[in-house]
N, C-alpha and C. Protein backbone atom coordinates (compact mmCIF):
# COMPACT_ATOMS: atom_id res chain seq x y z
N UNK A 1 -72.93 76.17 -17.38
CA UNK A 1 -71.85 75.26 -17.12
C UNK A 1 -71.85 74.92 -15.62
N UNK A 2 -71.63 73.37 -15.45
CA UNK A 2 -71.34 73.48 -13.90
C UNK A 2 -70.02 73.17 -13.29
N UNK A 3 -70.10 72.73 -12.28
CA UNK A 3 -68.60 72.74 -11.44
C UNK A 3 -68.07 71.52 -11.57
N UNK A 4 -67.27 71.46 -11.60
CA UNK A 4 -66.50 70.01 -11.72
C UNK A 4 -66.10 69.31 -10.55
N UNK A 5 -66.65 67.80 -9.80
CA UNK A 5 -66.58 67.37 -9.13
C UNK A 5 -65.05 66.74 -9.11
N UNK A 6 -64.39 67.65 -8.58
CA UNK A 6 -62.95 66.74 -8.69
C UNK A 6 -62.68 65.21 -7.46
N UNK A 7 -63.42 65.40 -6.62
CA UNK A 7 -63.47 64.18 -5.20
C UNK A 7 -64.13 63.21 -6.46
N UNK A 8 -64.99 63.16 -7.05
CA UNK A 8 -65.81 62.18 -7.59
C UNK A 8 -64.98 62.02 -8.92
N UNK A 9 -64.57 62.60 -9.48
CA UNK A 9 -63.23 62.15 -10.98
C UNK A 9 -62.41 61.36 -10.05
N UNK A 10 -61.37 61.58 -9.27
CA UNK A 10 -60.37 61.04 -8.28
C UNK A 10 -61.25 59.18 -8.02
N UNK A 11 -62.32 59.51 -7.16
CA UNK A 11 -62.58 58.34 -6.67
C UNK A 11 -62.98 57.33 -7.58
N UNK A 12 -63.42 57.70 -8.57
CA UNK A 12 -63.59 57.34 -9.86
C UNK A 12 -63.02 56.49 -11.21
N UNK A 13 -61.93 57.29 -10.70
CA UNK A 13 -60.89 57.24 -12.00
C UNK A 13 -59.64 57.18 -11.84
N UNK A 14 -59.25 58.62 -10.98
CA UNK A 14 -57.74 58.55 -10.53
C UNK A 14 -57.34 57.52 -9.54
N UNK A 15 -58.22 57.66 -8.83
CA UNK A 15 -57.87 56.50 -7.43
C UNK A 15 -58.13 55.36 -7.56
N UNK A 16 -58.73 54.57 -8.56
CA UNK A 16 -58.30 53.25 -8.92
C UNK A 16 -56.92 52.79 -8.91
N UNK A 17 -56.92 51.45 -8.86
CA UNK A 17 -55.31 50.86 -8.40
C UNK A 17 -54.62 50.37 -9.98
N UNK A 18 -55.48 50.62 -11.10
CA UNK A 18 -54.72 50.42 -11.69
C UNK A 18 -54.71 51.77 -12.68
N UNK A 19 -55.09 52.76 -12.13
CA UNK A 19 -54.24 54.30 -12.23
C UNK A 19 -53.43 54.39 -11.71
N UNK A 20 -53.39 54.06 -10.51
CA UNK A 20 -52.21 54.68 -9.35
C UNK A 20 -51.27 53.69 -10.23
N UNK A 21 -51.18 52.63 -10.41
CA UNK A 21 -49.72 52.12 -10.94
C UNK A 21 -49.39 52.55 -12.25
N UNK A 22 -50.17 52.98 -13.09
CA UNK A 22 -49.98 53.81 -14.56
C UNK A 22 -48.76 55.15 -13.72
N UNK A 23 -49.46 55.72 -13.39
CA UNK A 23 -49.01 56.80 -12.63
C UNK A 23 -47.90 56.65 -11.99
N UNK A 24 -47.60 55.65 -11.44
CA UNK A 24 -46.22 55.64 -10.79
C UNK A 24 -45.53 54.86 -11.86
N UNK A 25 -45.69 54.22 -12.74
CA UNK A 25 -44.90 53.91 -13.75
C UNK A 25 -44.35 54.87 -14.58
N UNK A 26 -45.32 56.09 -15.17
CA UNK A 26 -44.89 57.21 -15.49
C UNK A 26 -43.92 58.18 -14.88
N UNK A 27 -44.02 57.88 -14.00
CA UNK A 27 -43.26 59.26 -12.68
C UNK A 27 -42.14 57.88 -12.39
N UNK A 28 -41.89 57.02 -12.31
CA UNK A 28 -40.41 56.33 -12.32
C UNK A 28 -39.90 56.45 -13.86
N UNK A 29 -40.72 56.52 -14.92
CA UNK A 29 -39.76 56.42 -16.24
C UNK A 29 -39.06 58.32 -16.09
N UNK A 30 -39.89 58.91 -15.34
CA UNK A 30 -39.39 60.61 -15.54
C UNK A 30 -38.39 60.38 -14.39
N UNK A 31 -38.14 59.64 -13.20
CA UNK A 31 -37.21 60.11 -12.81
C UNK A 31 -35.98 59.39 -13.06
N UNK A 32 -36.04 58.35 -14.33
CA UNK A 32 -35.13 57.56 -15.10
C UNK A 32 -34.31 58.37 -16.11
N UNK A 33 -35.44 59.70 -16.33
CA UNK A 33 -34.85 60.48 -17.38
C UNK A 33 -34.63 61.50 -16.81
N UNK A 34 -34.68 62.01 -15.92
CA UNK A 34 -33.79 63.14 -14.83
C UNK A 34 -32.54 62.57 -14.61
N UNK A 35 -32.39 61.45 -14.17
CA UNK A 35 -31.23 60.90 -13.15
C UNK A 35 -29.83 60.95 -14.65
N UNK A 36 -30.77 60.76 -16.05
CA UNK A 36 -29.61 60.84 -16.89
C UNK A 36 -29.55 62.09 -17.23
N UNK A 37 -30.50 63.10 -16.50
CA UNK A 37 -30.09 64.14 -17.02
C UNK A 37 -30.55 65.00 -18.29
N UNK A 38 -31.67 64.13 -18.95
CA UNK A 38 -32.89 64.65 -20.20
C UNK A 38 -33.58 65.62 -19.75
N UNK A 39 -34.46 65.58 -18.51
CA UNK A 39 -35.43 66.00 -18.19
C UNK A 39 -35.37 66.47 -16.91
N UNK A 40 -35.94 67.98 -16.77
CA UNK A 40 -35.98 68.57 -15.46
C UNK A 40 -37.41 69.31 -15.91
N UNK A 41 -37.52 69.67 -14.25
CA UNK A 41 -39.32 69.77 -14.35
C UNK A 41 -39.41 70.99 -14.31
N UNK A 42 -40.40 71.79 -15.59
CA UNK A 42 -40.70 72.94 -16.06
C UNK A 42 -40.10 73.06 -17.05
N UNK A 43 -38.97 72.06 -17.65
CA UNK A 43 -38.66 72.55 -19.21
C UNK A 43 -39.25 72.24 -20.13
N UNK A 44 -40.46 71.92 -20.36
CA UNK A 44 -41.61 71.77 -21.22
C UNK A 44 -41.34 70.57 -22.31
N UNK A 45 -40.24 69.06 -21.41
CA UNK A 45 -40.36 67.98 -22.06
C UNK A 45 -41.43 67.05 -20.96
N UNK A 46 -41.29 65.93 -22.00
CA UNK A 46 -41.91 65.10 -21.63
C UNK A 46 -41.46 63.75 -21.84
N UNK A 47 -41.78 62.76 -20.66
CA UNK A 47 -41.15 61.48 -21.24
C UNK A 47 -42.29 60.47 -22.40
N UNK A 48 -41.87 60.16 -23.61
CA UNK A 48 -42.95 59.24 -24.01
C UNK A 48 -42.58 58.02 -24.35
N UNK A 49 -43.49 57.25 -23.56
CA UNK A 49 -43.12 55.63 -23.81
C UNK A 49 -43.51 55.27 -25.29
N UNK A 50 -42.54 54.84 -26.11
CA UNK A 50 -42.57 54.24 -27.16
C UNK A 50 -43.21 53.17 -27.58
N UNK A 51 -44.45 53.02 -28.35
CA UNK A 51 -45.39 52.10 -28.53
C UNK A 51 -45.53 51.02 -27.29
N UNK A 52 -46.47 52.46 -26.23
CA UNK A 52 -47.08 51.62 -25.30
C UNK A 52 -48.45 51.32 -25.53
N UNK A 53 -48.85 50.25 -24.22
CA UNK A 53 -50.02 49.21 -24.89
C UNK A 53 -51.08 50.61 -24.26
N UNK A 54 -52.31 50.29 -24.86
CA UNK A 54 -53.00 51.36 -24.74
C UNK A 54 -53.89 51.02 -23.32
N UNK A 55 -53.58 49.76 -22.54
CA UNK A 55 -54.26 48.90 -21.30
C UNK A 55 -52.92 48.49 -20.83
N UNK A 56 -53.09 48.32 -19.57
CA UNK A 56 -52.02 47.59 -18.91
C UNK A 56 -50.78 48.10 -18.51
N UNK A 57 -49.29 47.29 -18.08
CA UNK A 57 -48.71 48.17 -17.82
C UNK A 57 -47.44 48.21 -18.44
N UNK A 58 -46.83 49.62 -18.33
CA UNK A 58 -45.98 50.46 -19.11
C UNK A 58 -44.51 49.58 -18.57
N UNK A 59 -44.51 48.83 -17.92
CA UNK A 59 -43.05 48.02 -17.48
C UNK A 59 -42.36 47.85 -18.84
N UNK A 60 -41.29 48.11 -19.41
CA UNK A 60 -40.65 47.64 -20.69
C UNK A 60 -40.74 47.93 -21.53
N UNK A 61 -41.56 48.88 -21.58
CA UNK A 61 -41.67 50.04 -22.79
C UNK A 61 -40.51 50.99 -23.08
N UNK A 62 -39.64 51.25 -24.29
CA UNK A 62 -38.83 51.78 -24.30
C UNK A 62 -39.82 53.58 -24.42
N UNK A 63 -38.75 54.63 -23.66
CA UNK A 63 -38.32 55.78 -23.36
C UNK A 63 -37.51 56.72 -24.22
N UNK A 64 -38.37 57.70 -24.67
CA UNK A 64 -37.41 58.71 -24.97
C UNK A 64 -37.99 60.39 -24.83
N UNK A 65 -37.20 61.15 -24.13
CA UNK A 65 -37.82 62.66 -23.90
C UNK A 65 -37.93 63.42 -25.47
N UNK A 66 -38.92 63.90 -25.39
CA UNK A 66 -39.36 64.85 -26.40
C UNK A 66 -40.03 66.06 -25.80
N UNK A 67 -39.82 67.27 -26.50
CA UNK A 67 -40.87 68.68 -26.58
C UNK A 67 -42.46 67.87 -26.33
N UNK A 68 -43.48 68.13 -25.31
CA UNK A 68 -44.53 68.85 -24.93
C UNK A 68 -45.12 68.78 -26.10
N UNK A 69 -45.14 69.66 -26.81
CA UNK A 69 -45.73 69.56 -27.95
C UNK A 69 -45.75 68.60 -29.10
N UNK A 70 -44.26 68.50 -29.21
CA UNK A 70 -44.49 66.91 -29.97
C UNK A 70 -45.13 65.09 -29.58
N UNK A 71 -45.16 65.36 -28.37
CA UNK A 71 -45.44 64.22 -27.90
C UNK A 71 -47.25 64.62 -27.70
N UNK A 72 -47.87 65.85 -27.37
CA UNK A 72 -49.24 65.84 -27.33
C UNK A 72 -49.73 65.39 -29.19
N UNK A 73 -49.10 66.03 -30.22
CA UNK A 73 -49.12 65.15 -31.40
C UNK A 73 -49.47 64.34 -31.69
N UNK A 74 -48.15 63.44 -31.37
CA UNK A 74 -48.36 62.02 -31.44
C UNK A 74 -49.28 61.10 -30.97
N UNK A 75 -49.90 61.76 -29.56
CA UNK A 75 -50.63 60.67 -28.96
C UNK A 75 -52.04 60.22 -29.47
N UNK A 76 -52.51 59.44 -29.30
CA UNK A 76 -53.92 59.11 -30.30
C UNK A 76 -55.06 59.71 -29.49
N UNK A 77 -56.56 60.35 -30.30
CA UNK A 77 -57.32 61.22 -29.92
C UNK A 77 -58.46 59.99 -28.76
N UNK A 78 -58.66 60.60 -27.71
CA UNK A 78 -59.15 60.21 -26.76
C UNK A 78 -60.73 60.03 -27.13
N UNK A 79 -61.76 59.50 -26.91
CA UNK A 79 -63.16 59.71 -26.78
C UNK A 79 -63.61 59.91 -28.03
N UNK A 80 -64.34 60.35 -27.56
CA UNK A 80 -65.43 60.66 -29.36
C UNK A 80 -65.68 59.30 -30.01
């Protein structure tokens, strides 16, 4: 097994500009659901946007916190 280039995933992948706005779209819908008071960090929810597009961006997607586990569930299988 080898080591995992995390600088080269980042420059790659994470640090594209249209990650970084996925990403801050996500982290404004969580602090939409703190501010009401759903969600605090380490209680093993999660926010999941309700039939979001699987490209593009998450603006207007309705919100609702669920269990961690139910929301890894739901989500559709990556790759393969």
């Amino acid at each position: 097994m080898t080591d995992r280039d995390y600088r080269k995933e980042y420059d790659e992948y994470h640090g594209t500009e249209e990650q970084k706005k996925r990403r801050a779209e996500r982290n404004a819908a969580r602090r939409a659901a703190r501010k009401r008071g759903a969600v605090r960090k380490g209680d093993g929810k999660e926010v999941h946007h309700v039939n979001a597009p699987r490209k593009g961006s998450l603006d207007g997607t309705k919100t609702k916190v669920v269990p961690k586990s139910v929301n890894r569930r739901i989500q559709p299988k990556r790759g393969s």
